[in-house]
C-alpha atoms as a PDB file:
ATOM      1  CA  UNK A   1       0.000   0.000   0.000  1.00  0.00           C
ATOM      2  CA  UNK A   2       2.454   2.489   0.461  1.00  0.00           C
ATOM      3  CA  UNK A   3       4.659   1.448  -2.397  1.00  0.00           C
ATOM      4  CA  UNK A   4       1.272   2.381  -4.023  1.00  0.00           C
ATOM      5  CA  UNK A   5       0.959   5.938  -2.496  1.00  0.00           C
ATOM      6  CA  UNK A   6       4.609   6.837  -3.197  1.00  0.00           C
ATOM      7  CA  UNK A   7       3.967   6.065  -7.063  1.00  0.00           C
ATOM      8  CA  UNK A   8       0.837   7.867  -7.040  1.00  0.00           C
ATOM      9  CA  UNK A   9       2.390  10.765  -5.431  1.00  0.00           C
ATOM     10  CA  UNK A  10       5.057  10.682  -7.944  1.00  0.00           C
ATOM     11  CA  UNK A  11       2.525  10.729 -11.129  1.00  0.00           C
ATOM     12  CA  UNK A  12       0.490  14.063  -9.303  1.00  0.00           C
ATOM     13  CA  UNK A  13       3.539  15.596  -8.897  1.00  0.00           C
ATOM     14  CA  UNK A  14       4.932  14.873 -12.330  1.00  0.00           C
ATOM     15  CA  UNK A  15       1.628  16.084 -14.255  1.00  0.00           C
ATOM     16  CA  UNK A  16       1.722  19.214 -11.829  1.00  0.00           C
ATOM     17  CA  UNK A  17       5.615  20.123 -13.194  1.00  0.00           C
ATOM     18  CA  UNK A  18       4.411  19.499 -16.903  1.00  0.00           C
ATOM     19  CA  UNK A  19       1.482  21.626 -16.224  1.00  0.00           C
ATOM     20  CA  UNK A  20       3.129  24.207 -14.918  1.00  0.00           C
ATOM     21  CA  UNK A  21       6.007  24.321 -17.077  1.00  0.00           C
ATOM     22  CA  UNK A  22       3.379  25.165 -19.687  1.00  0.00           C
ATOM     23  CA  UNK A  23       3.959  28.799 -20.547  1.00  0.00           C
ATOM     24  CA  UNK A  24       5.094  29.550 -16.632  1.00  0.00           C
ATOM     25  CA  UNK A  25       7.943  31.754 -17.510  1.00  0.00           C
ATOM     26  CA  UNK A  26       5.448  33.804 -19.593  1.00  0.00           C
ATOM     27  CA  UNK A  27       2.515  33.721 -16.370  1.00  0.00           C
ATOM     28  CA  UNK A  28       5.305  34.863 -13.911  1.00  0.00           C
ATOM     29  CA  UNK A  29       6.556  37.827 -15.867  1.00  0.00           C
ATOM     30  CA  UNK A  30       3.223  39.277 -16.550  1.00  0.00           C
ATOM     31  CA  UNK A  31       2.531  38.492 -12.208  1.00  0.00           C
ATOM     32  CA  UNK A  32       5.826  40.164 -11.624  1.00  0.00           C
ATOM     33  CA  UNK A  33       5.189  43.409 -13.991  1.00  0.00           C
ATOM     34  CA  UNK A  34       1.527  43.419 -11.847  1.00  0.00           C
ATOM     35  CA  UNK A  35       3.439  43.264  -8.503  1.00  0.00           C
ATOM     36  CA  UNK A  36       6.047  45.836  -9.374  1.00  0.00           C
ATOM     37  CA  UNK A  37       3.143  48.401 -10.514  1.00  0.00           C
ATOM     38  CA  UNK A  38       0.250  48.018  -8.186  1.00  0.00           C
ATOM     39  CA  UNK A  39      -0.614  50.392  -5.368  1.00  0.00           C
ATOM     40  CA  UNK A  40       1.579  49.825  -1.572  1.00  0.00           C
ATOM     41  CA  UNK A  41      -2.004  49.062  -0.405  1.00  0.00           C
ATOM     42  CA  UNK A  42      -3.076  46.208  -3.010  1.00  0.00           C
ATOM     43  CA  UNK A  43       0.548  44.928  -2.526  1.00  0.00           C
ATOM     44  CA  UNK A  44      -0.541  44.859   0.921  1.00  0.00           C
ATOM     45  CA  UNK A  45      -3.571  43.107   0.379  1.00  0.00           C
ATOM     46  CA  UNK A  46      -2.397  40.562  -1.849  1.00  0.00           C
ATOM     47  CA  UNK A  47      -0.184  39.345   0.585  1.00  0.00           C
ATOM     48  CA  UNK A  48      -2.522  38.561   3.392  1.00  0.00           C
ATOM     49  CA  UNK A  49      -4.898  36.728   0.792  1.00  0.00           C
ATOM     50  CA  UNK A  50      -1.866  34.406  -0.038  1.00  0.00           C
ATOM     51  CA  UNK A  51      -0.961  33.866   3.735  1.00  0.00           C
ATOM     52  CA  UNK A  52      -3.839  31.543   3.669  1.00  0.00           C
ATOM     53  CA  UNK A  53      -2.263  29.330   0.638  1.00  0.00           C
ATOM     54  CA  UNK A  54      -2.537  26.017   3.470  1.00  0.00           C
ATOM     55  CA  UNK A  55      -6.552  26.798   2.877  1.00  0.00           C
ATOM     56  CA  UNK A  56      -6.524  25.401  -0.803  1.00  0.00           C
ATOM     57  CA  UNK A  57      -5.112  22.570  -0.027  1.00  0.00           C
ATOM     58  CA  UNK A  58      -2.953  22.376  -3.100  1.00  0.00           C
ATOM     59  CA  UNK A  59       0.217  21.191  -1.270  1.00  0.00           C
ATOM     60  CA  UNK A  60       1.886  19.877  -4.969  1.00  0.00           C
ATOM     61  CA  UNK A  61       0.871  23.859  -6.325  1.00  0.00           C
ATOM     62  CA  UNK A  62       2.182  26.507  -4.436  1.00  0.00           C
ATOM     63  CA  UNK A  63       0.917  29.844  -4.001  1.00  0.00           C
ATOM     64  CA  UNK A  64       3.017  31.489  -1.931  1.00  0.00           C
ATOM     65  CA  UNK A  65       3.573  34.782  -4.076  1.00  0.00           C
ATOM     66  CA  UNK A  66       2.095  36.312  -6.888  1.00  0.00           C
ATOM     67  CA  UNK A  67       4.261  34.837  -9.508  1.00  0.00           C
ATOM     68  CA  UNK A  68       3.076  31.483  -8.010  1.00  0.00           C
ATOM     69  CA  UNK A  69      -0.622  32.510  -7.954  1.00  0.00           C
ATOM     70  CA  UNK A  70      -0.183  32.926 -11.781  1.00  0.00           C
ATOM     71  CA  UNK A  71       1.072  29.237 -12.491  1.00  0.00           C
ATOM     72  CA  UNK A  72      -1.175  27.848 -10.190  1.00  0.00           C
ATOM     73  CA  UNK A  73      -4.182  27.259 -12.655  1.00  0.00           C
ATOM     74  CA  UNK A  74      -2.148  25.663 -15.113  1.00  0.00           C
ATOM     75  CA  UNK A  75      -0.572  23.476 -12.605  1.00  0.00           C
ATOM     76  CA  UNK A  76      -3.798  21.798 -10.890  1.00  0.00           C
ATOM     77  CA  UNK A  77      -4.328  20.784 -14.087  1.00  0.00           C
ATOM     78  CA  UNK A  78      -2.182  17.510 -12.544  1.00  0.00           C
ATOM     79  CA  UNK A  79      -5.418  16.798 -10.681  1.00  0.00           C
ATOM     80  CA  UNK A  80      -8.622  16.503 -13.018  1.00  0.00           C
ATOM     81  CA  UNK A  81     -10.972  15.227 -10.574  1.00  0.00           C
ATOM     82  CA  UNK A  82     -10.911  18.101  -9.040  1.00  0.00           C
ATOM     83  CA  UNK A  83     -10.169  21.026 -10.892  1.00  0.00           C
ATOM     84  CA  UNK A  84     -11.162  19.720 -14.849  1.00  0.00           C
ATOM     85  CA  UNK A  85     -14.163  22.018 -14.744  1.00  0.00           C
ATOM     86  CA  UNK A  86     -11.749  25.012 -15.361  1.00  0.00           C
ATOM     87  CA  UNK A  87     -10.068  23.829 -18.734  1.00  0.00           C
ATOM     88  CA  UNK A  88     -12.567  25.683 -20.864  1.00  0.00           C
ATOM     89  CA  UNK A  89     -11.774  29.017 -18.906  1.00  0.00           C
ATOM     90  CA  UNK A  90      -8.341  29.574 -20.155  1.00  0.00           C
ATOM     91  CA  UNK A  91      -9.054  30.901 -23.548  1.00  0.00           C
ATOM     92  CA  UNK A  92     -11.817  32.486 -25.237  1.00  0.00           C
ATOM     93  CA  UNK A  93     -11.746  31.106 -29.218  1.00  0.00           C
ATOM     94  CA  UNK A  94     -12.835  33.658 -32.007  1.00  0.00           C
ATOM     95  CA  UNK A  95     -12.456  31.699 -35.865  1.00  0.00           C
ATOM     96  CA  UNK A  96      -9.027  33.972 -37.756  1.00  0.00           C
ATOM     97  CA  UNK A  97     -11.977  33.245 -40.635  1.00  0.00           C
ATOM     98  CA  UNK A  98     -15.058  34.517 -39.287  1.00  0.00           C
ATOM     99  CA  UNK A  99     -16.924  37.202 -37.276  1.00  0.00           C
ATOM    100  CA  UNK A 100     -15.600  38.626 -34.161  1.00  0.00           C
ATOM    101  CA  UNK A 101     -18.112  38.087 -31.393  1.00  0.00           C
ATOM    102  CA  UNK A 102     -17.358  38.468 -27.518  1.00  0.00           C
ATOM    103  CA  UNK A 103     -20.885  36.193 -26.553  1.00  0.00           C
ATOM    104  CA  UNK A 104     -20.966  34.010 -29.403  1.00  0.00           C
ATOM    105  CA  UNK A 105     -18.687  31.501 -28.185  1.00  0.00           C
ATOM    106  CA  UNK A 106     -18.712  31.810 -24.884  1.00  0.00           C
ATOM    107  CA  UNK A 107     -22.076  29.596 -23.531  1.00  0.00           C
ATOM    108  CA  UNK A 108     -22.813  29.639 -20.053  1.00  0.00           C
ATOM    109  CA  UNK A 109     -19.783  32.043 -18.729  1.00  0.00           C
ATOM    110  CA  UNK A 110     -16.826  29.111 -20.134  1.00  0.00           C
ATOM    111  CA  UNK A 111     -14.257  31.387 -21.470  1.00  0.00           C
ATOM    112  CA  UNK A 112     -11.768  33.316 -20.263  1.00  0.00           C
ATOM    113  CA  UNK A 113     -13.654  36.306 -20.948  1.00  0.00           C
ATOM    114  CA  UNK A 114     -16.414  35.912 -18.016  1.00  0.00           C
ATOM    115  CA  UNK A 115     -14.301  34.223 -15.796  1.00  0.00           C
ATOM    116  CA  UNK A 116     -12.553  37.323 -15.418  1.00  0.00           C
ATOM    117  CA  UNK A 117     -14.683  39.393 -15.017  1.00  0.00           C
ATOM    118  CA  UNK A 118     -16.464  37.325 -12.412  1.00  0.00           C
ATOM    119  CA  UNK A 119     -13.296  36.473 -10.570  1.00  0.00           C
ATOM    120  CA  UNK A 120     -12.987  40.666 -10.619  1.00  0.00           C
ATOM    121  CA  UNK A 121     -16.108  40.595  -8.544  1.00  0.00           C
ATOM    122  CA  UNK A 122     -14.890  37.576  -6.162  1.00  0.00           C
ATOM    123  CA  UNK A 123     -11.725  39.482  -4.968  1.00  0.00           C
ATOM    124  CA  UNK A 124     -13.387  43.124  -4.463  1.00  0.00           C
ATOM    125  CA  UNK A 125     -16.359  40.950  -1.854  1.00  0.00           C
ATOM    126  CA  UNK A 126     -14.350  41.567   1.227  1.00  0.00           C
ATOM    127  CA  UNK A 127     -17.744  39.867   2.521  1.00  0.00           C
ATOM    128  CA  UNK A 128     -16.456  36.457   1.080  1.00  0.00           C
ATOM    129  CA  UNK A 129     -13.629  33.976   3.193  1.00  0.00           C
ATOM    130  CA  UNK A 130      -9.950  34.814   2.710  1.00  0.00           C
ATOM    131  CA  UNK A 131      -9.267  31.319   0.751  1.00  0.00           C
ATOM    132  CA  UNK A 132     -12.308  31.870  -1.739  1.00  0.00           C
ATOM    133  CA  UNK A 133     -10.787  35.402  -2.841  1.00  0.00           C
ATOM    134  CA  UNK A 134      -7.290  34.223  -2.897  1.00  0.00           C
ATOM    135  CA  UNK A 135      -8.749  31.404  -5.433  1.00  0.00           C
ATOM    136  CA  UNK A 136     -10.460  34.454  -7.354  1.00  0.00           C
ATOM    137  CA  UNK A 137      -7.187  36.337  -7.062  1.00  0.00           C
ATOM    138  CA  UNK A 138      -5.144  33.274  -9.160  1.00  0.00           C
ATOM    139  CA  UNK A 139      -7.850  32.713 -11.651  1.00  0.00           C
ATOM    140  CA  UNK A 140      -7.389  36.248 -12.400  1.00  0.00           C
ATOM    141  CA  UNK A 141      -3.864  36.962 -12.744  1.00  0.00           C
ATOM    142  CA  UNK A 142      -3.347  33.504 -15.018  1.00  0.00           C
ATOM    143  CA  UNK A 143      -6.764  34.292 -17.497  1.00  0.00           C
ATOM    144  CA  UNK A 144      -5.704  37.875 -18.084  1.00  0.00           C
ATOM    145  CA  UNK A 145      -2.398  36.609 -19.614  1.00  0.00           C
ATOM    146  CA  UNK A 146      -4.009  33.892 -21.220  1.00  0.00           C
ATOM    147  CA  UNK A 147      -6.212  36.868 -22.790  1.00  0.00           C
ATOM    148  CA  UNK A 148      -3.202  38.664 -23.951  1.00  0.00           C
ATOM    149  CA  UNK A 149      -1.822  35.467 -25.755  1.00  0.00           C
ATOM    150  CA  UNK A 150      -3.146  35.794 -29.447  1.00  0.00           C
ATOM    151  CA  UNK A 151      -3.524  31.994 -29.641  1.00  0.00           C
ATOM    152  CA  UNK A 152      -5.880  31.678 -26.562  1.00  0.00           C
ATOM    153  CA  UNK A 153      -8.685  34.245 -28.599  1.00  0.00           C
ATOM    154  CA  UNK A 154      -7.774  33.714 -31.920  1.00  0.00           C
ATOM    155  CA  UNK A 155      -7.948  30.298 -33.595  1.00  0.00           C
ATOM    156  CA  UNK A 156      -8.823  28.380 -36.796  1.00  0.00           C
ATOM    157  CA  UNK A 157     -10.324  25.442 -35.892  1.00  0.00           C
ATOM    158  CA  UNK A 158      -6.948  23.628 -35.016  1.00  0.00           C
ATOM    159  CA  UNK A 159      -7.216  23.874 -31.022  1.00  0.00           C
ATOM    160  CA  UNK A 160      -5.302  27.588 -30.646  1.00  0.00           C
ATOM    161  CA  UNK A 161      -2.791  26.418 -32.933  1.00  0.00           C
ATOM    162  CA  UNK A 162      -1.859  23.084 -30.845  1.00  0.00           C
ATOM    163  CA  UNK A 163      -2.734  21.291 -34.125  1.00  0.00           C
ATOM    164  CA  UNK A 164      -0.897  22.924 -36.416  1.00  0.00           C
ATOM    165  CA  UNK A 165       2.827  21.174 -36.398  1.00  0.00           C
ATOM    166  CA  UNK A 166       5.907  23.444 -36.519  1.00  0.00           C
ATOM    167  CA  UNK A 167       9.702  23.923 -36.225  1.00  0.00           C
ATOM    168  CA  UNK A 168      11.305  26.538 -34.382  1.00  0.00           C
ATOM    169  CA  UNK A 169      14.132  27.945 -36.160  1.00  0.00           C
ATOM    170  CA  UNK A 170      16.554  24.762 -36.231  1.00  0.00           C
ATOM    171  CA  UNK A 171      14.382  23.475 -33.081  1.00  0.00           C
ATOM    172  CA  UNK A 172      12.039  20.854 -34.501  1.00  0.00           C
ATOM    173  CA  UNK A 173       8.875  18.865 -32.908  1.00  0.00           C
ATOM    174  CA  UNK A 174       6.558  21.843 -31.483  1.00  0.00           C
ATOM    175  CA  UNK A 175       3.531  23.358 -32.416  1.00  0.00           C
ATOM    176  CA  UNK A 176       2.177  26.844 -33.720  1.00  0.00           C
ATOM    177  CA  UNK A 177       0.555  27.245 -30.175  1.00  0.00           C
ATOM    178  CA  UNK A 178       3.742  25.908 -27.938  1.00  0.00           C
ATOM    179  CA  UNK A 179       6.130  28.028 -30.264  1.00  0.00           C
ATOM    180  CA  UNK A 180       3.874  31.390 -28.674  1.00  0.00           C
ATOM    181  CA  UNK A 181       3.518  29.728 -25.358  1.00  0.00           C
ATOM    182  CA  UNK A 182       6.790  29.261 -24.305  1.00  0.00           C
ATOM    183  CA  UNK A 183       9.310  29.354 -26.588  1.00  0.00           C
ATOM    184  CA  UNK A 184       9.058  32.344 -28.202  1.00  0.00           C
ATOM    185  CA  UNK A 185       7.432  34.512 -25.009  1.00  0.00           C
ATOM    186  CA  UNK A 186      10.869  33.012 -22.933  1.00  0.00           C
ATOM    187  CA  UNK A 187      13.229  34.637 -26.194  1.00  0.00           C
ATOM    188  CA  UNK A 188      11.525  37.961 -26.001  1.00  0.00           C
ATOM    189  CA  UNK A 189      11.630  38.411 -22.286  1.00  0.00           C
ATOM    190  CA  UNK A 190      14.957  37.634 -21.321  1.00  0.00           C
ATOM    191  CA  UNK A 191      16.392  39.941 -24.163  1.00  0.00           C
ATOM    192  CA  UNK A 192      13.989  42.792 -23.694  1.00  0.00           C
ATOM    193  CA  UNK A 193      15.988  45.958 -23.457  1.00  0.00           C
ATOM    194  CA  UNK A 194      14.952  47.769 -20.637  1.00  0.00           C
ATOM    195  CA  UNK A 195      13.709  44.368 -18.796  1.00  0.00           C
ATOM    196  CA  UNK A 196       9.633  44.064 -18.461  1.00  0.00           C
ATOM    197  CA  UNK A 197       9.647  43.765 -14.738  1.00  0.00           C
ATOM    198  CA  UNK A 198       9.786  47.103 -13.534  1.00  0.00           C
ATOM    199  CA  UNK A 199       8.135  50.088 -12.386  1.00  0.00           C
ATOM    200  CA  UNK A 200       6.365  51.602 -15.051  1.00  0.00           C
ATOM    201  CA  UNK A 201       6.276  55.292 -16.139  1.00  0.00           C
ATOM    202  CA  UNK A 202       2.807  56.943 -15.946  1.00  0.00           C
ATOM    203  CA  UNK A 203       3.533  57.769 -19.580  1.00  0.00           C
ATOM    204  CA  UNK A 204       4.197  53.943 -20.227  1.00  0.00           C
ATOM    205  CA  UNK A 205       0.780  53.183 -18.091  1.00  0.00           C
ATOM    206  CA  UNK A 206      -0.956  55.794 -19.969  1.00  0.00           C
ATOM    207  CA  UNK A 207      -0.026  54.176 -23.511  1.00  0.00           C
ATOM    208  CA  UNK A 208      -0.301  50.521 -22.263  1.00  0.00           C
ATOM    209  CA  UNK A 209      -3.203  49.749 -19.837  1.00  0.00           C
ATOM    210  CA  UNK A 210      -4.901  51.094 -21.696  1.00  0.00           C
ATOM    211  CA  UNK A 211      -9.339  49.509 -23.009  1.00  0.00           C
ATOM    212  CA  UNK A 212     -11.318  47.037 -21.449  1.00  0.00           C
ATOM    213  CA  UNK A 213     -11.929  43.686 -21.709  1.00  0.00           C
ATOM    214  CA  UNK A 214     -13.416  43.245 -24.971  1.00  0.00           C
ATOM    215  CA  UNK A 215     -10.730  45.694 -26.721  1.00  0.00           C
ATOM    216  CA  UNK A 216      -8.146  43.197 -24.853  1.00  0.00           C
ATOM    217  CA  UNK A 217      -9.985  40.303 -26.741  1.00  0.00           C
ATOM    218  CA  UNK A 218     -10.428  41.987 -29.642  1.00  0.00           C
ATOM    219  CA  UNK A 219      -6.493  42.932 -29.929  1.00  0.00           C
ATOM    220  CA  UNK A 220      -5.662  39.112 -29.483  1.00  0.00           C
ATOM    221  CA  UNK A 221      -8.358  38.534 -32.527  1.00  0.00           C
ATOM    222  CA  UNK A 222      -6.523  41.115 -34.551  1.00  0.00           C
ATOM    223  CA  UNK A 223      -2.913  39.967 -34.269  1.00  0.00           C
ATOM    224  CA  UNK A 224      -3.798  35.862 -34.405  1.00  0.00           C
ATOM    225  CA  UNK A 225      -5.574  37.071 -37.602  1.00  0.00           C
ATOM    226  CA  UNK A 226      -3.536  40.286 -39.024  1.00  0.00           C
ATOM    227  CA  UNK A 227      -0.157  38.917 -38.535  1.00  0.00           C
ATOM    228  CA  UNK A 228       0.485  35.445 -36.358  1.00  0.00           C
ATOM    229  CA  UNK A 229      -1.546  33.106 -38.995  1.00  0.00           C
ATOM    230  CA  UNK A 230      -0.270  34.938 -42.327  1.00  0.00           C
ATOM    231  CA  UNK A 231       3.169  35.089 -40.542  1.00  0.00           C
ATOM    232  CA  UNK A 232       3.180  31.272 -40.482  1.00  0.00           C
ATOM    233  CA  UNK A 233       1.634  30.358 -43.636  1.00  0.00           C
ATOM    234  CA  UNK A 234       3.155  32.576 -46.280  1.00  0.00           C
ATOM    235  CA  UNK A 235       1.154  36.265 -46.301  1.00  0.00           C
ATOM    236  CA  UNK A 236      -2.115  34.330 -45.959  1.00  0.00           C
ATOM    237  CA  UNK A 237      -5.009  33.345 -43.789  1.00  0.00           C
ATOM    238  CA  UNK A 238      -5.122  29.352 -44.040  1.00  0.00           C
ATOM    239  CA  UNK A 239      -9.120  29.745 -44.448  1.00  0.00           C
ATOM    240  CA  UNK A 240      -9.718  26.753 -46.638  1.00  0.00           C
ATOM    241  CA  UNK A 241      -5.978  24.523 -45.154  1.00  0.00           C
ATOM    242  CA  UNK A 242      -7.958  21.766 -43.917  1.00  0.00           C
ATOM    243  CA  UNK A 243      -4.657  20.027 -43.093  1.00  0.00           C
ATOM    244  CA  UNK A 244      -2.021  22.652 -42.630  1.00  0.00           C
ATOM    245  CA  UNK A 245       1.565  21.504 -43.343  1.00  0.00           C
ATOM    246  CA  UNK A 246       4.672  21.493 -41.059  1.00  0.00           C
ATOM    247  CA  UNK A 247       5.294  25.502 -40.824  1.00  0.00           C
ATOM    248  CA  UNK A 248       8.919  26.494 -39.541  1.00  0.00           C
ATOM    249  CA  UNK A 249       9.477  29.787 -37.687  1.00  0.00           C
ATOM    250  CA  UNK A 250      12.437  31.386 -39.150  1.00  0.00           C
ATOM    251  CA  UNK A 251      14.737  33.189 -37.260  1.00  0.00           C
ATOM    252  CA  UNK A 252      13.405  36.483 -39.471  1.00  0.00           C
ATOM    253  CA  UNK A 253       9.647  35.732 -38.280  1.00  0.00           C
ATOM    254  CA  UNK A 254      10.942  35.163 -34.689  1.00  0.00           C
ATOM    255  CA  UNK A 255      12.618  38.862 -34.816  1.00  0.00           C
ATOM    256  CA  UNK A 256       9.107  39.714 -36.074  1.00  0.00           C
ATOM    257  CA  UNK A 257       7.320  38.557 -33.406  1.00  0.00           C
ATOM    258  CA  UNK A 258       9.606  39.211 -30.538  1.00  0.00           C
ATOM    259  CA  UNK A 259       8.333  42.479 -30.206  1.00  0.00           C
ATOM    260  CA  UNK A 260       4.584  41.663 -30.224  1.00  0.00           C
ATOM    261  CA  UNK A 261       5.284  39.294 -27.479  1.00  0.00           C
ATOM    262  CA  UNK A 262       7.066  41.718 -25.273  1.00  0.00           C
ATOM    263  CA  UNK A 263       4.039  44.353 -25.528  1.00  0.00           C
ATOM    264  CA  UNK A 264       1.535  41.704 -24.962  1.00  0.00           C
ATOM    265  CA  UNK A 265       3.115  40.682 -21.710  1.00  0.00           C
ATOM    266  CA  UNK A 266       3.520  44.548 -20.741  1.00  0.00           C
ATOM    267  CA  UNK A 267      -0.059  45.262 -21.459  1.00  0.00           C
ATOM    268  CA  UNK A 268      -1.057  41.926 -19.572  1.00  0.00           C
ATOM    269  CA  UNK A 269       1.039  42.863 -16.401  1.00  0.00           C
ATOM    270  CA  UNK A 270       0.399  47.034 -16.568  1.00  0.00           C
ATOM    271  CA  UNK A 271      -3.819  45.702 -16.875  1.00  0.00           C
ATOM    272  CA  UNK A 272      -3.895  43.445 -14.684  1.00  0.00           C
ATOM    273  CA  UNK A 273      -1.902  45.756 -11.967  1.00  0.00           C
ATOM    274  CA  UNK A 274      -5.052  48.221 -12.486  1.00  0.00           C
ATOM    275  CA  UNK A 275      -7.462  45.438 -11.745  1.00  0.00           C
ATOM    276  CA  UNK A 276      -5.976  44.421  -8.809  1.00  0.00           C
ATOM    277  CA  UNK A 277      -5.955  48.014  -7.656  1.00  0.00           C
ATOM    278  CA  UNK A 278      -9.228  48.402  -8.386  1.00  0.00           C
ATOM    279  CA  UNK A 279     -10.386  45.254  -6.595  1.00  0.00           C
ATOM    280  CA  UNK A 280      -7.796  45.422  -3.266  1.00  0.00           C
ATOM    281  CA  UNK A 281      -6.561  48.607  -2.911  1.00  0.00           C
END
C-alpha cells in the first residue's frame, strides 16, 4: 500500500511540473510586472490573501507569491478530478476566418472572458472567506495573460494552434501554439531591453493599460488574424488549409514577433496591476 501511495504521489507531482512548465515563464513575468506596478495598499492586500495558501489545499501547487498565484491554474491541471471544470476558462476562441463576437462563443460564462470578469467581482467581496478570494485572485492573474496570448482568442479550428505542427528555427517537434507559449514569449523576455519587470512610467501606463476587456480580446483577434496566422503560412489566412503543413518559424519571423510578445506581456502585467488596484486597494 504504500509502495502504491509513493507512485501515485510521484505521477500528481509529475503532471503538476508538466502543467506548470506550460507557458510559466510567460505567467510569472506578466505576475511580476503586476506586482512591481500596483498600489503599496493592493501589494498589501495581496499578501494577506496568499498567507492563507494552506486553505486550498494544493500542497503539490504553491501559491506562496504572486508569480506562483499565476502558475497555479495551469498546474492543478495535474489533478482533473478536481479542478477539470476550469479547462474551458483559459481561452476564449474567435475563428481567424469569421466574425468577431465576444458572446458568441462563450455559452454559459466558459471562457476566459467571463471568468474574469467574475473572478474581478470575487476578490473586491471583502464579505467572502480569505481562501475563496485568494482562489479568485489566481484565476485572475493567469486568465488575463491567457487573454493577452493571441492563440488563446484567436484560432482556426486547429485547437489555438496546438494542431498545427511546426519547427522553431533549427528546433524541430513543437507546435504553432507551444512556439507562442513558451518558446518564443521566454526569447523575447529575457532579451527585452529595458527588462519588463519594472516600475512603469505613468507615460508607459498611460499608452499601455490602456481599453477594457473586450478591446483586450479583440487585440488578441486582430494579431492571431492580421499577422500570427499569415506570418506562419506565407502572407495568408489558411481559411480553406484543412490540413495545414509542417510551418517552420524562421529566425526572421521570430525577430518579427519578438516584439509583439514583449508588448503583450507589458499590457497583460500594466492591466492586470489596475485590476488588482481596483479590486484590493
Amino acid at each position: 500500500m504504500r509502495k502504491l501511495l509513493i507512485i501515485a504521489a510521484a505521477a500528481a507531482s509529475l503532471l503538476s511540473s508538466q502543467a506548470m512548465a506550460w507557458g510559466s515563464y510567460g505567467h510569472r513575468t506578466i505576475g511580476s510586472i503586476a506586482m512591481a506596478n500596483v498600489k503599496p495598499e493592493t501589494r498589501a492586500a495581496i499578501g494577506r490573501l496568499l498567507a492563507h495558501e494552506a486553505e486550498i489545499d494544493t500542497p503539490q501547487c504553491s501559491m506562496r507569491t504572486i508569480e506562483d498565484a499565476a502558475t497555479w491554474p495551469d498546474c492543478i491541471k495535474g489533478e482533473r478530478w478536481r479542478w477539470a471544470y476550469q479547462n474551458s476558462w483559459h481561452y476564449h476562441d474567435q475563428p481567424i476566418c469569421g466574425t468577431f463576437d465576444m458572446k458568441q462563443l462563450c455559452r454559459d460564462g466558459m471562457c476566459a472572458t467571463a471568468q474574469i470578469e467574475r473572478d474581478e467581482k470575487l476578490l473586491a467581496n471583502r464579505k467572502l472567506a480569505p481562501v475563496l478570494r485568494l482562489e479568485a485572485l489566481a484565476f485572475l492573474v493567469h486568465f488575463v495573460g491567457d487573454l493577452h496570448q493571441p492563440l488563446h482568442v484567436g484560432e482556426n479550428e486547429d485547437q489555438g494552434g496546438n494542431a498545427v505542427k511546426a519547427d522553431y528555427g533549427d528546433a524541430p517537434g513543437r507546435n504553432l501554439h507551444s512556439i507562442w507559449d513558451s518558446t518564443l514569449a521566454e526569447r523575447a523576455i529575457t532579451s527585452a531591453s529595458p527588462p519588463l519587470v519594472r516600475v512603469y512610467s505613468p507615460a508607459e501606463k498611460g499608452r499601455l493599460a490602456t481599453g477594457n476587456l473586450e478591446d483586450w480580446t479583440r487585440e488578441s483577434y486582430e494579431i492571431s488574424r492580421d499577422f500570427l496566422y499569415p506570418l506562419a503560412f506565407g502572407g495568408t489566412l489558411p481559411c480553406d488549409v484543412k490540413e495545414p503543413p509542417r510551418i517552420v518559424w524562421t529566425n526572421a519571423a521570430i525577430e518579427q514577433a519578438i516584439p509583439v510578445v514583449d508588448e503583450r506581456i507589458q499590457r497583460a502585467g500594466l492591466r492586470l496591476a489596475r485590476m488588482l488596484d481596483k479590486a484590493l486597494g
